[in-house]
C-alpha atoms as a PDB file:
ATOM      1  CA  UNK A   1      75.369 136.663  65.528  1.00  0.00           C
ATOM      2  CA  UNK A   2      78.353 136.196  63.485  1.00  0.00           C
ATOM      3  CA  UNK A   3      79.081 134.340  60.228  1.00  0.00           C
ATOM      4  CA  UNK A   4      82.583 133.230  59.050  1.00  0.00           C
ATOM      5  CA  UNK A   5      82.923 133.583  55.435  1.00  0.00           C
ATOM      6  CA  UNK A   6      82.566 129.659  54.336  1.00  0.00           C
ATOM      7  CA  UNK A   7      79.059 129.693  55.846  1.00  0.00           C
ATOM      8  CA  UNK A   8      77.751 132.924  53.912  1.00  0.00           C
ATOM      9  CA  UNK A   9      79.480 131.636  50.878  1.00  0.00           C
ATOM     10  CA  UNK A  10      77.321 128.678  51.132  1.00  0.00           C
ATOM     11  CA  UNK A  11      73.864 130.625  51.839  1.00  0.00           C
ATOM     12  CA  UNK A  12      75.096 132.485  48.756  1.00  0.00           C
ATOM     13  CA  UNK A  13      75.857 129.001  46.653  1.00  0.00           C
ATOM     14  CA  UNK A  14      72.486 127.314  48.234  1.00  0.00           C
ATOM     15  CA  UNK A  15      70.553 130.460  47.174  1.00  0.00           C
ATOM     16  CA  UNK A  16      72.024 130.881  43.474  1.00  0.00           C
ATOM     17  CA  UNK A  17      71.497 127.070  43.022  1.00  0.00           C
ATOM     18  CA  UNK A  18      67.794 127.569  44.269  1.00  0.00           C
ATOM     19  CA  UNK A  19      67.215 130.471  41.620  1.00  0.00           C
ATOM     20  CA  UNK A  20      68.128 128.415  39.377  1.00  0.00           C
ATOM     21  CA  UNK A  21      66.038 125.496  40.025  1.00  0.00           C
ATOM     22  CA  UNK A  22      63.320 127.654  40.487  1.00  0.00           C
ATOM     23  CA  UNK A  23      63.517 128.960  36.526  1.00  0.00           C
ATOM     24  CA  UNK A  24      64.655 125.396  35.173  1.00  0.00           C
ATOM     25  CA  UNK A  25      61.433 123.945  36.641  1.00  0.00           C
ATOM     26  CA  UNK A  26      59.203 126.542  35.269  1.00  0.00           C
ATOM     27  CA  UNK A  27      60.708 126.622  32.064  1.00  0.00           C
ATOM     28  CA  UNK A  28      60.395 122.474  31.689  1.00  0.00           C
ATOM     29  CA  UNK A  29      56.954 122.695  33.027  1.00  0.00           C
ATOM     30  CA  UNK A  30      57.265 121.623  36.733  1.00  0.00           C
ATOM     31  CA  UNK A  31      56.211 124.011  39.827  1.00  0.00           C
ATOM     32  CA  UNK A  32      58.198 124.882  42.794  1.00  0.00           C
ATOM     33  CA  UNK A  33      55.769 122.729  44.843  1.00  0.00           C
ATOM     34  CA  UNK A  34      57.643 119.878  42.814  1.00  0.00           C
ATOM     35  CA  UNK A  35      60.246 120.060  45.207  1.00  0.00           C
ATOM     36  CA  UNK A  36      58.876 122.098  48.207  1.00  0.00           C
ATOM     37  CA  UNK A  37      56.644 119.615  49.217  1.00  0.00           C
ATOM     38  CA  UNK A  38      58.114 116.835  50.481  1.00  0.00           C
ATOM     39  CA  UNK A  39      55.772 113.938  49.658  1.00  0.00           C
ATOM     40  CA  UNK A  40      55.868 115.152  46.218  1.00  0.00           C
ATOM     41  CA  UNK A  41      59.360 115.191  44.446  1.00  0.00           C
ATOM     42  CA  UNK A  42      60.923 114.515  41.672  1.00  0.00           C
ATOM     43  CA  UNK A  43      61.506 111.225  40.151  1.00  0.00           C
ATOM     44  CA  UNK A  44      64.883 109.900  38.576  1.00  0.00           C
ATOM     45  CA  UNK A  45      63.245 109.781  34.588  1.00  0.00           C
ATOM     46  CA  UNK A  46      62.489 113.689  35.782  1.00  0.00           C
ATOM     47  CA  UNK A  47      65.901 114.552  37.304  1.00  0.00           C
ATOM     48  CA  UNK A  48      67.331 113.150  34.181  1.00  0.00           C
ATOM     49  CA  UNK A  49      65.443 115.403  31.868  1.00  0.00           C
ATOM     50  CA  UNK A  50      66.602 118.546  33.560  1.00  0.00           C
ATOM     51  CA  UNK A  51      70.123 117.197  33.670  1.00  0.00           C
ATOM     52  CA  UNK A  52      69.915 117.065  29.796  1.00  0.00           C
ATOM     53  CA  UNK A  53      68.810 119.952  29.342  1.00  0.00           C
ATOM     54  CA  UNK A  54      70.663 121.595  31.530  1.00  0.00           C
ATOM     55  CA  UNK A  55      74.388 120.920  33.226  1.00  0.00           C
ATOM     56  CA  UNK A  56      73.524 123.842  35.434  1.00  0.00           C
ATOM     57  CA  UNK A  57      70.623 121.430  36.989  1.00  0.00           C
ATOM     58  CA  UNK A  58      73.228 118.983  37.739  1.00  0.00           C
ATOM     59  CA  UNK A  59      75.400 121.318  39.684  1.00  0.00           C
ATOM     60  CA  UNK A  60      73.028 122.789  41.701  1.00  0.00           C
ATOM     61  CA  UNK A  61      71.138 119.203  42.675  1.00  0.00           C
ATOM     62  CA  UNK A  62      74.671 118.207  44.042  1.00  0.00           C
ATOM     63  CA  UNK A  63      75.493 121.287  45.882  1.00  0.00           C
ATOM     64  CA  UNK A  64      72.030 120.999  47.671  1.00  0.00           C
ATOM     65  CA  UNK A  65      72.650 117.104  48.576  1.00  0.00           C
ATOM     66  CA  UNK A  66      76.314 117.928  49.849  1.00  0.00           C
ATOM     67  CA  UNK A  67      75.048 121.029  51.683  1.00  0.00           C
ATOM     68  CA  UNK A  68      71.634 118.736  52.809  1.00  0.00           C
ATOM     69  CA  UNK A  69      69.305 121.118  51.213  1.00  0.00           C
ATOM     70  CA  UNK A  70      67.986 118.165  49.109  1.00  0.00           C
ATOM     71  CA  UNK A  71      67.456 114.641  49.588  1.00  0.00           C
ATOM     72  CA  UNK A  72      65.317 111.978  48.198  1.00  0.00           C
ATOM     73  CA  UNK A  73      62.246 111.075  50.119  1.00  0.00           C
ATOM     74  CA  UNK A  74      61.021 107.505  51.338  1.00  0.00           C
ATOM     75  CA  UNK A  75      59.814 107.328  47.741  1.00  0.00           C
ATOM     76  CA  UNK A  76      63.346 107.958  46.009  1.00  0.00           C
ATOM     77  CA  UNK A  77      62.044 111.349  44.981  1.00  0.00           C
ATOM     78  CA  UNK A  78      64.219 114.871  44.742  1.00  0.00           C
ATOM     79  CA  UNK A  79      63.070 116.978  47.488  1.00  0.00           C
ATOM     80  CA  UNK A  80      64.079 119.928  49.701  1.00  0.00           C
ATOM     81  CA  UNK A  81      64.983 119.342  53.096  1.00  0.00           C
ATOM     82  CA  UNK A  82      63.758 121.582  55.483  1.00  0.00           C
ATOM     83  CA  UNK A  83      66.649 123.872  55.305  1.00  0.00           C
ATOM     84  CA  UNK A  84      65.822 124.061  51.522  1.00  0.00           C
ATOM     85  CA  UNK A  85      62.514 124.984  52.078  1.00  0.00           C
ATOM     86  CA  UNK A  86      63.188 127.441  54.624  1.00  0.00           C
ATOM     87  CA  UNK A  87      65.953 129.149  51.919  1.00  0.00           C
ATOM     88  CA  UNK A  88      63.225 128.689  49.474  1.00  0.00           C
ATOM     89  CA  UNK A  89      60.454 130.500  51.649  1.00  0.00           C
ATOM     90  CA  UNK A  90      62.817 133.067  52.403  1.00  0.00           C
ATOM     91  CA  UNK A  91      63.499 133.851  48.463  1.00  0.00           C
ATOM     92  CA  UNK A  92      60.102 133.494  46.634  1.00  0.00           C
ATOM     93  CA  UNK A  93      57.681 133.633  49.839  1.00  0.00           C
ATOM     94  CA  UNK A  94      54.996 131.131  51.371  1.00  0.00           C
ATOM     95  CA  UNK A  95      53.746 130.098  48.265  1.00  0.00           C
ATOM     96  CA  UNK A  96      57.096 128.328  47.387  1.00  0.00           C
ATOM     97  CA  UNK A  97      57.648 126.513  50.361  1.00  0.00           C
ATOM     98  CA  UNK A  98      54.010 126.375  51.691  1.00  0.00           C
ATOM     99  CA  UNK A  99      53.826 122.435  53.106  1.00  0.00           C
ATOM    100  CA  UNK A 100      50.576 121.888  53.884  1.00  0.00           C
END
């Protein structure tokens, strides 16, 4: 199988904004199943927080809507897509992206 270079630069951008999405949650409180899970999600009062307190959050939530990572669920919720959960499962293991 081979890659050209934009799509590993893109795993590499999807999987740097994921890392850090992963520590923002934790350090505001949230889980990963926040996002993992996609009846779950986060809400707009939520997404604002983390864009305050970080422009990093920002960033990374629009990378993963352009590259469909993330979307917002039939309840207007922030969650991964299933190609963000599968990037997620891949980098911290079931537990991350467990969607049961």
């Amino acid at each position: 199988m081979s890659y050209d270079i934009s799509t590993v630069h893109l795993q590499r951008s999807l999987r740097q904004c994921l890392s850090t999405m992963a520590a923002l949650l934790y350090d505001h409180g949230h889980v990963l199943e926040s996002i993992t899970l996609p009846h779950r999600g986060l809400d707009q009062r939520e997404l604002s927080s983390l864009g305050a307190a970080s422009r990093q959050w920002k960033a990374c939530q629009q990378v993963l809507e352009s590259s469909e990572a993330a979307t917002y669920n039939e309840h207007e919720r922030f969650v991964l897509t299933h190609l963000g959960r599968e990037l997620m499962f891949d980098m911290f293991g079931q537990g991350a992206a467990d969607c049961a």
